[in-house]
C-alpha atoms as a PDB file:
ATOM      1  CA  UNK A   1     100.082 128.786  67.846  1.00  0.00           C
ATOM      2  CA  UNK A   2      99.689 125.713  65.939  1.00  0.00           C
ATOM      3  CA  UNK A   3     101.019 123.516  69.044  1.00  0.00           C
ATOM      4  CA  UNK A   4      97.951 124.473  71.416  1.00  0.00           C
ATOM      5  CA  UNK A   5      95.273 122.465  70.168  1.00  0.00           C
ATOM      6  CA  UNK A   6      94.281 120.055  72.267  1.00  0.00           C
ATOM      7  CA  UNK A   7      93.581 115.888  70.994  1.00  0.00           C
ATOM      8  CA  UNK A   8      90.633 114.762  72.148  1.00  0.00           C
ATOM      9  CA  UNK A   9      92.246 112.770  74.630  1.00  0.00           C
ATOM     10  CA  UNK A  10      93.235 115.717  76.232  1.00  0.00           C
ATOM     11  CA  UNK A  11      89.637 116.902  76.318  1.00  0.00           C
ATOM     12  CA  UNK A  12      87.892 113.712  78.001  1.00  0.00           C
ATOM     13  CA  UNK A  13      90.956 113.594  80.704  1.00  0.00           C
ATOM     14  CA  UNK A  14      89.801 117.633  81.748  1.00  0.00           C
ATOM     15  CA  UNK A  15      85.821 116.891  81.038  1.00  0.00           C
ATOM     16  CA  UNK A  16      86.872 113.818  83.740  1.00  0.00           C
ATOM     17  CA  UNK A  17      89.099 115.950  85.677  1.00  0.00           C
ATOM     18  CA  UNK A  18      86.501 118.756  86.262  1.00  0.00           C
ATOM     19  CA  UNK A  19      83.302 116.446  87.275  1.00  0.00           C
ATOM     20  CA  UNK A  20      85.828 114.682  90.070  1.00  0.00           C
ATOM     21  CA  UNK A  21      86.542 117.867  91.049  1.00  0.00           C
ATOM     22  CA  UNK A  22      83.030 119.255  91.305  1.00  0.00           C
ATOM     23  CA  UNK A  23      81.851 116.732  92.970  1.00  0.00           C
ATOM     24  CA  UNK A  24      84.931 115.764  95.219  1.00  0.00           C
ATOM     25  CA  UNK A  25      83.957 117.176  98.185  1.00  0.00           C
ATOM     26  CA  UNK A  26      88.063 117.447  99.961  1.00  0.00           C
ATOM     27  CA  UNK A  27      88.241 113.746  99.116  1.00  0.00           C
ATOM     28  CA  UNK A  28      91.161 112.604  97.822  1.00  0.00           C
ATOM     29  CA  UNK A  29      91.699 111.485  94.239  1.00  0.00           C
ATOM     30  CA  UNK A  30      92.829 107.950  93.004  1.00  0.00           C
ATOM     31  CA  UNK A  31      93.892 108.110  89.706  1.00  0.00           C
ATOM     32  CA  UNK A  32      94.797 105.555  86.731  1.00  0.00           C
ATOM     33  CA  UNK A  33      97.387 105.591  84.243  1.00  0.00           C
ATOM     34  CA  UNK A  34      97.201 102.534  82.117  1.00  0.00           C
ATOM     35  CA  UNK A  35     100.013 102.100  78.606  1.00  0.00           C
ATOM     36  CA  UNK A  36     100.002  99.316  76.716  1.00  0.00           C
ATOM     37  CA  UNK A  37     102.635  97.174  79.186  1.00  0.00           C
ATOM     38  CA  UNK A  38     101.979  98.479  82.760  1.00  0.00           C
ATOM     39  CA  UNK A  39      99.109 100.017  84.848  1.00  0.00           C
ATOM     40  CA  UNK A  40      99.634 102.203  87.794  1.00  0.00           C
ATOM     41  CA  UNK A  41      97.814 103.655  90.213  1.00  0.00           C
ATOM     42  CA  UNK A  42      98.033 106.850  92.779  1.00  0.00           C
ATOM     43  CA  UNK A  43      96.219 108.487  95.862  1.00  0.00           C
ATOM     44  CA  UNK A  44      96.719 111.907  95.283  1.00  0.00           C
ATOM     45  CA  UNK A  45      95.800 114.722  97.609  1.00  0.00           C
ATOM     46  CA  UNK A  46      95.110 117.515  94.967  1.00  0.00           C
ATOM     47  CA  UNK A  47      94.674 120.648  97.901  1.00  0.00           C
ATOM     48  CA  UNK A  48      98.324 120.111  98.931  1.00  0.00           C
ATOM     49  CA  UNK A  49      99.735 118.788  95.943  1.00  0.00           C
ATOM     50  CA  UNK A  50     101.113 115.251  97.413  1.00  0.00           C
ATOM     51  CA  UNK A  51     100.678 111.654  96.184  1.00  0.00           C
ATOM     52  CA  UNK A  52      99.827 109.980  99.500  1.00  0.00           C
ATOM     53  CA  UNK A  53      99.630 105.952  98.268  1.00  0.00           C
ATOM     54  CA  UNK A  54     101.153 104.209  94.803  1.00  0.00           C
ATOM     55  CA  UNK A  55     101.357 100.894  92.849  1.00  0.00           C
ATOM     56  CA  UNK A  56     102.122 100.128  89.434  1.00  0.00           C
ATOM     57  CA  UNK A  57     103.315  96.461  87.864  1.00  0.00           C
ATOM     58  CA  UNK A  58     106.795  97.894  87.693  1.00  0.00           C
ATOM     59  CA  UNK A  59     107.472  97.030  91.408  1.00  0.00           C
ATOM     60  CA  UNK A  60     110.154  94.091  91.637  1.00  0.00           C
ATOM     61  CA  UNK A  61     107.808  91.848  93.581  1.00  0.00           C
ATOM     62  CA  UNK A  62     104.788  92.504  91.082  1.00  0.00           C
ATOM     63  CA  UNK A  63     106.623  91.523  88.529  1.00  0.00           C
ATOM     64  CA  UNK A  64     107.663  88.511  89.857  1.00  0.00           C
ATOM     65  CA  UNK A  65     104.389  87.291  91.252  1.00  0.00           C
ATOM     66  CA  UNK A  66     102.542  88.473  87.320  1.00  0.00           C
ATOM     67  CA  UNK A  67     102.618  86.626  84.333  1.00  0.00           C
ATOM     68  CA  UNK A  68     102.345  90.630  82.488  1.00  0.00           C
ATOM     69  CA  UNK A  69     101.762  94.212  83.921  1.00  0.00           C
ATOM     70  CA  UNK A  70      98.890  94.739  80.831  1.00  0.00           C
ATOM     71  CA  UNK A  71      95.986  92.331  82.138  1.00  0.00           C
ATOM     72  CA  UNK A  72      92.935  92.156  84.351  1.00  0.00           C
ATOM     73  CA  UNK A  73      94.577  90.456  87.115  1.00  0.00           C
ATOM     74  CA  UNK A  74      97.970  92.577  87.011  1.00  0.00           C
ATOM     75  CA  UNK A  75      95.315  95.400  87.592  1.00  0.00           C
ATOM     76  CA  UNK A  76      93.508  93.936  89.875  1.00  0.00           C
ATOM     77  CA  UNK A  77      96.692  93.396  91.887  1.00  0.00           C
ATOM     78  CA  UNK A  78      97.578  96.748  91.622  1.00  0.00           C
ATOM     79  CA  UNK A  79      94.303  97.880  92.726  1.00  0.00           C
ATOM     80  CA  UNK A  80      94.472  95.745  95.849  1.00  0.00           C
ATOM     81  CA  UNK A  81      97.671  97.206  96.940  1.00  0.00           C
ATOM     82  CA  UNK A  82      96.976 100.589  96.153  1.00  0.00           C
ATOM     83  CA  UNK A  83      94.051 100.515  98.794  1.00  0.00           C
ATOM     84  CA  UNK A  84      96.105  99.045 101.410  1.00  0.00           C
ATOM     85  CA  UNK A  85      98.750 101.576 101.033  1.00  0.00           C
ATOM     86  CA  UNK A  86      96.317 104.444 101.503  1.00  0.00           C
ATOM     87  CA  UNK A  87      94.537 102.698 104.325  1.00  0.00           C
ATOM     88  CA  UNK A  88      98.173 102.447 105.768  1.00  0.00           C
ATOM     89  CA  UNK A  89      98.384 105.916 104.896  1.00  0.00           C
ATOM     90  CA  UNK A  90      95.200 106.679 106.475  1.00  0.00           C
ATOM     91  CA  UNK A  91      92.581 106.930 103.738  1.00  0.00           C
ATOM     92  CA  UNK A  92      89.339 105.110 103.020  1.00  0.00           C
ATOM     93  CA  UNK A  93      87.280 108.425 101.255  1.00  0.00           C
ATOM     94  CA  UNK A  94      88.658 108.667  97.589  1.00  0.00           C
ATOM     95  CA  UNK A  95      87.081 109.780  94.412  1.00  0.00           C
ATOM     96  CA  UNK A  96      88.060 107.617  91.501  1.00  0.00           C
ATOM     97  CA  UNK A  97      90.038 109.571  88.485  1.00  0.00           C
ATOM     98  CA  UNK A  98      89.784 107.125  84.989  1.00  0.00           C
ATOM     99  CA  UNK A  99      91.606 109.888  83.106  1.00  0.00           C
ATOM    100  CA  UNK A 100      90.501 109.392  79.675  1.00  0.00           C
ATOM    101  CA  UNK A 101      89.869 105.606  79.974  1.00  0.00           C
ATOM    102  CA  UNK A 102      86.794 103.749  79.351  1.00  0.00           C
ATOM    103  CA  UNK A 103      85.493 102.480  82.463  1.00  0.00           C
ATOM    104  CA  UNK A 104      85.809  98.612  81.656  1.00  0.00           C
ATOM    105  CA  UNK A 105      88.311  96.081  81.506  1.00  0.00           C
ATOM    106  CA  UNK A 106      91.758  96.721  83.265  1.00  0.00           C
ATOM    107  CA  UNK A 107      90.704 100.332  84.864  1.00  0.00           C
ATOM    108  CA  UNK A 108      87.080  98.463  86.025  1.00  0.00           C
ATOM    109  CA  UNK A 109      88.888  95.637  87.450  1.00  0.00           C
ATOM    110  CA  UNK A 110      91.402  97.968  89.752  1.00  0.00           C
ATOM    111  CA  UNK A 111      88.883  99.725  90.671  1.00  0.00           C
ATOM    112  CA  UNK A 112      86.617  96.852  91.867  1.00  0.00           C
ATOM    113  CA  UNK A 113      90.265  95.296  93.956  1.00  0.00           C
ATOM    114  CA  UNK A 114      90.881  98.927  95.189  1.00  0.00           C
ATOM    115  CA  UNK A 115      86.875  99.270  96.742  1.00  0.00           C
ATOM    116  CA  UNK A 116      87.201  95.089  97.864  1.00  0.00           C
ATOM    117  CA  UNK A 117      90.528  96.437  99.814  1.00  0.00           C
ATOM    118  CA  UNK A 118      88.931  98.650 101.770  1.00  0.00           C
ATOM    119  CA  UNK A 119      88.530 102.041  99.607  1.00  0.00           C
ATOM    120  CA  UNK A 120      85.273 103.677  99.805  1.00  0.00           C
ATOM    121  CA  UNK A 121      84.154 105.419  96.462  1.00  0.00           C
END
């Protein structure tokens, strides 16, 4: 099976993936997806399967309020709003999923507006 190899993106995402879940602990999981034109963000509760709290810069009043969903401050807005949809939601405990990202620029920057709304990880 020529198809099964996996890229080494795949790799760092389940290296990532398996330390979170190590080290969870039953807290929930707030993960990042980030292309090249929009960021998003979930609370996902992995035991039950359910995304409990989401943002992205695709939402009509993001867009309108953001110059473009692909820079620090569109992900530092959806960081912000993230964390006060899971506090709605009832969720302050997360453990923070980067997926295969580098932990600087726009996935640093949610996370810092997702912990100064309220999320504790």
């Amino acid at each position: 099976m020529a198809n099964s190899k996996l890229t080494g993106e795949d790799r760092r995402r389940a290296r990532v993936r398996r330390a979170i879940k190590a080290t969870a602990n039953g807290r929930l999981r707030l993960t990042v997806f980030r292309s090249s034109k929009q960021i998003y963000a979930q609370v996902i509760d992995d035991s039950k399967g359910v995304t409990l709290a989401a943002a992205s810069t695709l939402e009509k009043d993001m867009r309108s309020s953001l110059k473009t969903g692909a820079d620090v401050a569109a992900a530092a807005a959806v960081g912000k709003l993230v964390a006060e949809r899971a506090k709605a939601a009832g969720v302050t405990k997360v453990v923070f999923d980067r997926g295969s990202y580098m932990y600087h620029g726009r996935v640093k920057a949610l996370a810092d507006a997702a912990r100064e709304g309220g999320l504790d990880f």
